[in-house]
C-alpha atoms as a PDB file:
ATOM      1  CA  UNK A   1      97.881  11.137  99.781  1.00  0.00           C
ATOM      2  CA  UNK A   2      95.725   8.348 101.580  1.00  0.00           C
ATOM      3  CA  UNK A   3      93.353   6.975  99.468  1.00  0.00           C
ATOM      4  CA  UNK A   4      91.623   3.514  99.249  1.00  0.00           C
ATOM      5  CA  UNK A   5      92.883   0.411  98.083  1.00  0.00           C
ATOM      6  CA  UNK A   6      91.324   0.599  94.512  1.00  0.00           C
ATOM      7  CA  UNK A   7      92.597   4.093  93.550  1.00  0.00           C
ATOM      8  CA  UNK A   8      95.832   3.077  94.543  1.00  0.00           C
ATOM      9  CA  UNK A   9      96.044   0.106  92.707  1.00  0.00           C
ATOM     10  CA  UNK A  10      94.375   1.541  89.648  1.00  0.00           C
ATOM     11  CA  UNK A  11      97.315   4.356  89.874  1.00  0.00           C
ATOM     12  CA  UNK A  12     100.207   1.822  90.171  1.00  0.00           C
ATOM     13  CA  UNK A  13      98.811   0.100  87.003  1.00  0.00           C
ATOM     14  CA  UNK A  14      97.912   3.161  85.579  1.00  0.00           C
ATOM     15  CA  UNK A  15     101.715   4.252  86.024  1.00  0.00           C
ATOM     16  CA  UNK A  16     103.277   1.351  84.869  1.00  0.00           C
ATOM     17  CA  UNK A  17     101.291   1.017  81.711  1.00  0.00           C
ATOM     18  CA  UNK A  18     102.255   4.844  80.838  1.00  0.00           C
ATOM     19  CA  UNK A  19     105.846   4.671  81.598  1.00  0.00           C
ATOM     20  CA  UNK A  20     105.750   1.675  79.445  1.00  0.00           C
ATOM     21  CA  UNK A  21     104.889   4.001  75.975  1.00  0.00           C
ATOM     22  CA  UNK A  22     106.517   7.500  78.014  1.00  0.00           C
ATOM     23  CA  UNK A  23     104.137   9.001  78.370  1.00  0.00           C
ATOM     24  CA  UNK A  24     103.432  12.531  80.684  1.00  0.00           C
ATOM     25  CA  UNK A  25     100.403  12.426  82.378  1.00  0.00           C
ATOM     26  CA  UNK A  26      98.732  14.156  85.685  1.00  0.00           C
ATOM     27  CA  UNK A  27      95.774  13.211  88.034  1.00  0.00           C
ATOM     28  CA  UNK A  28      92.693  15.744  87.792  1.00  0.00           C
ATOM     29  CA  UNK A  29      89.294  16.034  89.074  1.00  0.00           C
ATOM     30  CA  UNK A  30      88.045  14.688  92.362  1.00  0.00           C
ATOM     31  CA  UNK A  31      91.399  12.480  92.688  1.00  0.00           C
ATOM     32  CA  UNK A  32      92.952  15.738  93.008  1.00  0.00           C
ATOM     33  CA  UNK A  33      90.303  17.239  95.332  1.00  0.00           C
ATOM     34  CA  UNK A  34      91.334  14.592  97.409  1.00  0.00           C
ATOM     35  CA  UNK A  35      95.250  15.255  97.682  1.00  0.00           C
ATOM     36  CA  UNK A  36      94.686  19.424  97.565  1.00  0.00           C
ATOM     37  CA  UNK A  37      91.026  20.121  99.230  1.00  0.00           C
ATOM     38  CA  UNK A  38      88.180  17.960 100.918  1.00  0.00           C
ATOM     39  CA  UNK A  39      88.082  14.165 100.531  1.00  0.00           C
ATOM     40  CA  UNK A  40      84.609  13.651  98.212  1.00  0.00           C
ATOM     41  CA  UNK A  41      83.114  10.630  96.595  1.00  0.00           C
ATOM     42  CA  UNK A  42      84.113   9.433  93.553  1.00  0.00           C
ATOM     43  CA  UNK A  43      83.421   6.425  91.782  1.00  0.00           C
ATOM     44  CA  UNK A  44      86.405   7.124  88.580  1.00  0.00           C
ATOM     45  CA  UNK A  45      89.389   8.457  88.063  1.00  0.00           C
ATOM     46  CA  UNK A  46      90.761  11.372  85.653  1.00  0.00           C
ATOM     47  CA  UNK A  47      93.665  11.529  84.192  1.00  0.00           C
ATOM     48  CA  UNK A  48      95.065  13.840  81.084  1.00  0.00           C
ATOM     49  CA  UNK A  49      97.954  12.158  79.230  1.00  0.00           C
ATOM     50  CA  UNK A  50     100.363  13.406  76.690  1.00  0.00           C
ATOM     51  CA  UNK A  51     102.411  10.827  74.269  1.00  0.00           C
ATOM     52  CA  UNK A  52     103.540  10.225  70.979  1.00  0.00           C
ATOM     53  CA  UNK A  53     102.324   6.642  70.037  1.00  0.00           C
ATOM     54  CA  UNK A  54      99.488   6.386  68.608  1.00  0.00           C
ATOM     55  CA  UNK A  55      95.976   5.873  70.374  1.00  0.00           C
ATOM     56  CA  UNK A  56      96.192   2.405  69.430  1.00  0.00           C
ATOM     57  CA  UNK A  57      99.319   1.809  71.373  1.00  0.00           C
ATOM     58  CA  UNK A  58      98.436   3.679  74.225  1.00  0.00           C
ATOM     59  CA  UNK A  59      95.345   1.808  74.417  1.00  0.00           C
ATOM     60  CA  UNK A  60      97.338  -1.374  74.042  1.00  0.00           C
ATOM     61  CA  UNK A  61      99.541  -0.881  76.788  1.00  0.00           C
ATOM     62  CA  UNK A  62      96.724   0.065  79.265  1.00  0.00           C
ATOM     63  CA  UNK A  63      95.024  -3.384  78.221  1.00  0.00           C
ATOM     64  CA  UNK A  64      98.206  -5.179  78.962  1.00  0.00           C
ATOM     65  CA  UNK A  65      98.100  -3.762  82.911  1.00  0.00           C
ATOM     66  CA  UNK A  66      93.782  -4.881  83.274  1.00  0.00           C
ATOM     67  CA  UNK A  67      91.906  -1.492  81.571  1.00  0.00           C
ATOM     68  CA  UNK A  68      89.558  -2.509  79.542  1.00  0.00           C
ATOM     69  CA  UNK A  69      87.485  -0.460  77.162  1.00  0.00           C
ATOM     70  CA  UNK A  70      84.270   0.950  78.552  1.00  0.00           C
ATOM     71  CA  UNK A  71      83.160   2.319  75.305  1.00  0.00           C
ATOM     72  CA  UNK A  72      83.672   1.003  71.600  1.00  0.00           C
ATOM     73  CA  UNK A  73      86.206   3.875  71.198  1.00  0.00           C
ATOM     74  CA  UNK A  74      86.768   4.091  68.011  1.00  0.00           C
ATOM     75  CA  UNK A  75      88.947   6.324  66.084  1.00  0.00           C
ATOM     76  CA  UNK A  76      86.427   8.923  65.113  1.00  0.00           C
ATOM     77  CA  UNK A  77      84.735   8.864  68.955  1.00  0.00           C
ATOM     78  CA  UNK A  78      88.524   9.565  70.367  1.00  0.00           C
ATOM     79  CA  UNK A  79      89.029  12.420  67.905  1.00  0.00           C
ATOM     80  CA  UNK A  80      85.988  14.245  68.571  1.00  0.00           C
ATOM     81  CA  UNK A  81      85.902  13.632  72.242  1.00  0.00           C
ATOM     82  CA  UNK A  82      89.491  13.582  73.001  1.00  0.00           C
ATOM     83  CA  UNK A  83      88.595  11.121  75.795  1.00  0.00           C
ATOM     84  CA  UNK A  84      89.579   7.133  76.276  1.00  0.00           C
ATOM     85  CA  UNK A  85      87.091   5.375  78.888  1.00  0.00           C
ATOM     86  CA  UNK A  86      88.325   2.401  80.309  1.00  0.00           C
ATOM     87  CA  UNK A  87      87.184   0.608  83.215  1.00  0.00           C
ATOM     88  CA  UNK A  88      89.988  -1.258  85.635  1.00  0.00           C
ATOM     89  CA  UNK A  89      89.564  -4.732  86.480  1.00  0.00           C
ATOM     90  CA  UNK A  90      91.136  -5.012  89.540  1.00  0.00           C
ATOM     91  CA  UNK A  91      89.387  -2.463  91.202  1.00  0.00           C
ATOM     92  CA  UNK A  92      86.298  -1.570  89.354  1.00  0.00           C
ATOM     93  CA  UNK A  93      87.060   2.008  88.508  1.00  0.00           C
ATOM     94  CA  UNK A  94      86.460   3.951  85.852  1.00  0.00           C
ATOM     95  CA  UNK A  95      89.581   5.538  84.299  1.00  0.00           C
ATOM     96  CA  UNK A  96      88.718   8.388  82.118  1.00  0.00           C
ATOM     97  CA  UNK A  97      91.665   9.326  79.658  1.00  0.00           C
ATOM     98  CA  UNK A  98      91.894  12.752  78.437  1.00  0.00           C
ATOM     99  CA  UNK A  99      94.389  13.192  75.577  1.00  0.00           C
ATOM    100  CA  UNK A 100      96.093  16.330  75.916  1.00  0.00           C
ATOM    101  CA  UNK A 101      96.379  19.026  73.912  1.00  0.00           C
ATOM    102  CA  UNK A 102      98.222  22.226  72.923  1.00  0.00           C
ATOM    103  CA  UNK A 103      98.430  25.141  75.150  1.00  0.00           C
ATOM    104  CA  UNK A 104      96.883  24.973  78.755  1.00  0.00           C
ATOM    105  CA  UNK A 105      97.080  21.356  79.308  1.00  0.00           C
ATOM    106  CA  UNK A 106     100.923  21.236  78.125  1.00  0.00           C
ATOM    107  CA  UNK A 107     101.258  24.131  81.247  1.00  0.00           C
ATOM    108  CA  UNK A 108      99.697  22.152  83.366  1.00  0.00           C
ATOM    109  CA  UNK A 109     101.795  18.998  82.840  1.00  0.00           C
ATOM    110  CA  UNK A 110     104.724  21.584  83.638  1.00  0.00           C
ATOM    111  CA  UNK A 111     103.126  22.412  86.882  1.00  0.00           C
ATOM    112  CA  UNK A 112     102.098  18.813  87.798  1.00  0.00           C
ATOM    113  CA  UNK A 113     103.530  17.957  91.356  1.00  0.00           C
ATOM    114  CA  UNK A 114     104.864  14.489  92.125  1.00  0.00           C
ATOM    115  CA  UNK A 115     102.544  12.830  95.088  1.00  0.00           C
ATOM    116  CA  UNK A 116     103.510   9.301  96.459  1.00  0.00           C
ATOM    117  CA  UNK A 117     100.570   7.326  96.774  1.00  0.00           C
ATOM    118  CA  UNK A 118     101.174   3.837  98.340  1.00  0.00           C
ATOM    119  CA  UNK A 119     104.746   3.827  97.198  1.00  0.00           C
ATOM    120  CA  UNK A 120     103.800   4.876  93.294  1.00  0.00           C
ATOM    121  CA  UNK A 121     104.978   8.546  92.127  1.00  0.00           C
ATOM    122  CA  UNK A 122     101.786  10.249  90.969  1.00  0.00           C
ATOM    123  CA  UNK A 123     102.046  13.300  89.325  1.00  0.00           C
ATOM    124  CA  UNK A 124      99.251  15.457  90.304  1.00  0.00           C
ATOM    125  CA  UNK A 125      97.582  18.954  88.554  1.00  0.00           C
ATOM    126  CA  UNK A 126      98.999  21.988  91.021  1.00  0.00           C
ATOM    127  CA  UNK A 127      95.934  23.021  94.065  1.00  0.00           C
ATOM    128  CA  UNK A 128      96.802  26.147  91.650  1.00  0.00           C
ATOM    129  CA  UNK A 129      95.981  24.424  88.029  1.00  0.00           C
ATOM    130  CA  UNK A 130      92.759  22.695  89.620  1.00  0.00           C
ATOM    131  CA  UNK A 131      91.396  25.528  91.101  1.00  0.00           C
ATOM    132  CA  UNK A 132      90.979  26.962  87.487  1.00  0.00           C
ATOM    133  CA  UNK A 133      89.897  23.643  85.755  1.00  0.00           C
ATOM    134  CA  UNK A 134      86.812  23.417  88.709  1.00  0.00           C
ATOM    135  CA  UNK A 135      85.952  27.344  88.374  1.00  0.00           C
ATOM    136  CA  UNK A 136      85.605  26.715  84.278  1.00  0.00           C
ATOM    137  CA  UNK A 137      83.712  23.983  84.632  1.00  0.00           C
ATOM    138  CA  UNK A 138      81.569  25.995  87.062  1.00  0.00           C
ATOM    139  CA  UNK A 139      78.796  23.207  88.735  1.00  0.00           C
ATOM    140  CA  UNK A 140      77.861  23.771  92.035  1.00  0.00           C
ATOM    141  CA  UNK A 141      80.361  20.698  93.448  1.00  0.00           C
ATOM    142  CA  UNK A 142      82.805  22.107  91.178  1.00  0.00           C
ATOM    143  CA  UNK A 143      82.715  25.045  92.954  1.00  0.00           C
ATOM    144  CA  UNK A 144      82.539  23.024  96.502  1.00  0.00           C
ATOM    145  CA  UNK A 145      85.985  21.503  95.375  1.00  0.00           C
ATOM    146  CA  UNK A 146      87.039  24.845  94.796  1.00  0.00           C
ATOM    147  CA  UNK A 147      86.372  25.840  98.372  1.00  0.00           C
ATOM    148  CA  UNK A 148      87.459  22.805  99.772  1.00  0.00           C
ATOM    149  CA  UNK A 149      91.218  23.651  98.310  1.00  0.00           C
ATOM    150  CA  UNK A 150      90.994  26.963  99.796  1.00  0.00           C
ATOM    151  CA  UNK A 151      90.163  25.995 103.172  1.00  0.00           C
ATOM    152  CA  UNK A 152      93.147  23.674 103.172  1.00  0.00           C
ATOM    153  CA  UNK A 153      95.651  25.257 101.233  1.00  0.00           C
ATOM    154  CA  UNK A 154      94.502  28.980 101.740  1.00  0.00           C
ATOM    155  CA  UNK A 155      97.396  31.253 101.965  1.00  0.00           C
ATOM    156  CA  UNK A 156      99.843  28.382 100.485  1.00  0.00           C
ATOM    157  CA  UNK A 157      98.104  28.847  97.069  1.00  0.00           C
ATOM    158  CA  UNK A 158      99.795  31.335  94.197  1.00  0.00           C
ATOM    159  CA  UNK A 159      96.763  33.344  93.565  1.00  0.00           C
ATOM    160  CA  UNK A 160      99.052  35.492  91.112  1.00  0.00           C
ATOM    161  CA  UNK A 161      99.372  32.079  89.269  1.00  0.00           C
ATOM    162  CA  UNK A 162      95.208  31.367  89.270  1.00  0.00           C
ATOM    163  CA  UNK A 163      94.807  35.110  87.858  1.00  0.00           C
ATOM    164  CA  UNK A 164      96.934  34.673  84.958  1.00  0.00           C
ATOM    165  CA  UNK A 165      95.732  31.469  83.612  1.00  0.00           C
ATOM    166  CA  UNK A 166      92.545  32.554  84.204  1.00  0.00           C
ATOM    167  CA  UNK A 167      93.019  35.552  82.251  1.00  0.00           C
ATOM    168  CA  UNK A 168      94.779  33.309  79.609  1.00  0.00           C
ATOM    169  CA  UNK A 169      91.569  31.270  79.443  1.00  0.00           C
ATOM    170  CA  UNK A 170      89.273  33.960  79.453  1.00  0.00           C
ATOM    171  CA  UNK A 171      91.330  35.602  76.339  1.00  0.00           C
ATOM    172  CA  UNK A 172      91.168  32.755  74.942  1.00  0.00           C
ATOM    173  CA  UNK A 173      87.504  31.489  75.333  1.00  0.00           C
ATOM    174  CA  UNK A 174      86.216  35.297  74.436  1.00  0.00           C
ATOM    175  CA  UNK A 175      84.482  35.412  78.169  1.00  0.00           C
ATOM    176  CA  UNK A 176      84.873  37.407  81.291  1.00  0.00           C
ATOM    177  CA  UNK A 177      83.330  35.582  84.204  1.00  0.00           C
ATOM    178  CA  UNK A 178      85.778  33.453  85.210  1.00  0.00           C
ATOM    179  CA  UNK A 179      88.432  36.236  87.126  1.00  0.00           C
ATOM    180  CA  UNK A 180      85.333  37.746  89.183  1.00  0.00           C
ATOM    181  CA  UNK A 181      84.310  33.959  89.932  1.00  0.00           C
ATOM    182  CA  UNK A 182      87.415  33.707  91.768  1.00  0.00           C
ATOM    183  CA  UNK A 183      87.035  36.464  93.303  1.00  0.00           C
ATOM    184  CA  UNK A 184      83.808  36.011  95.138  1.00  0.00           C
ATOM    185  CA  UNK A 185      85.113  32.542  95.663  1.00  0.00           C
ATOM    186  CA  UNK A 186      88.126  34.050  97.949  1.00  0.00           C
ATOM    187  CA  UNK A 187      85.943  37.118  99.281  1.00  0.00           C
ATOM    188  CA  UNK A 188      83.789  34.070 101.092  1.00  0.00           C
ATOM    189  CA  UNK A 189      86.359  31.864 102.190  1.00  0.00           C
ATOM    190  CA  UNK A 190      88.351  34.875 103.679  1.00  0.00           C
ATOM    191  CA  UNK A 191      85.131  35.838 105.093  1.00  0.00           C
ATOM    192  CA  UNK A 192      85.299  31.641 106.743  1.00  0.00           C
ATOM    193  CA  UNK A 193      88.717  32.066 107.758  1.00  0.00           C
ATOM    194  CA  UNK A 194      88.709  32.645 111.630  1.00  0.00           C
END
């Protein structure tokens, strides 16, 4: 995965801190658009993270490898967000924590694929697992990221795989968009394809 100095560094710390309370933990968002799809500006990095300490301790350990908090994160503002918003000092990114949950995020961490990234193992959310997270989120540059990973990964994807968690999600959610938003999605890049 080539990627600037900062990311890097932010992921070697990032790694290091994590391994430090064992934790399991994947890259998402536009870090991931940038290993799977187009490269696109960014200015953070996301990560969803799954441990057993508590917030506290997690929180500690990131402080210990240069995170600070970019929010007074309390207790209350992590349970109702399930988010942890640190900024690194080494490189000036933002480094936005999801805490994971039960369910789809627990699959994804399955499906996470190991990516070296100037010599640190990174796990990484599947082109697969992405592809859903950007077409529920559904913004324009969502979608853009969406398109990107098609054009690059294209016939290498497991659209079976996309189908059924998106049908998992839509059962779940009580919706019905999502599936035919896929579908027009691979209707025009097929349509691209030369």
């Amino acid at each position: 995965m080539p990627s600037p100095a900062g990311p890097a560094e932010l992921l070697a710390d990032l790694a290091a801190a994590l391994d430090t309370v064992e934790a399991r933990w994947y890259v998402f968002g536009a870090q991931a658009v940038l290993v799977w799809g187009r490269p696109r500006l960014t200015t953070d990095v996301d990560v969803t993270v799954q441990c057993s300490v508590p917030t506290r301790r997690l929180v500690a350990a990131l402080q210990q490898r240069g995170f600070s908090l970019r929010v007074d994160s309390t207790e209350a503002f992590i349970a109702v967000t399930r988010v942890v918003p640190f900024e690194h000092a080494a490189s000036s990114l933002g480094l936005d924590v999801v805490l994971a949950g039960p369910g789809l995020e627990e699959l994804f961490l399955e499906r996470a694929v190991p990516v070296d990234v100037a010599g640190t193992r990174v796990p990484v959310i599947s082109p697969e697992d992405l592809i859903v997270t950007k077409l529920l989120a559904g913004r324009e540059k969502d979608l853009d990221d969406v398109r990107g990973v098609l054009s690059e990964r294209g016939e290498a994807l497991d659209l079976a795989r996309i189908r059924t968690t998106l049908r998992m999600l839509e059962d779940a959610l009580g919706q019905s968009d999502l599936t035919p938003l896929l579908e027009h999605e691979l209707k025009r890049w097929r349509r691209s394809e030369p």
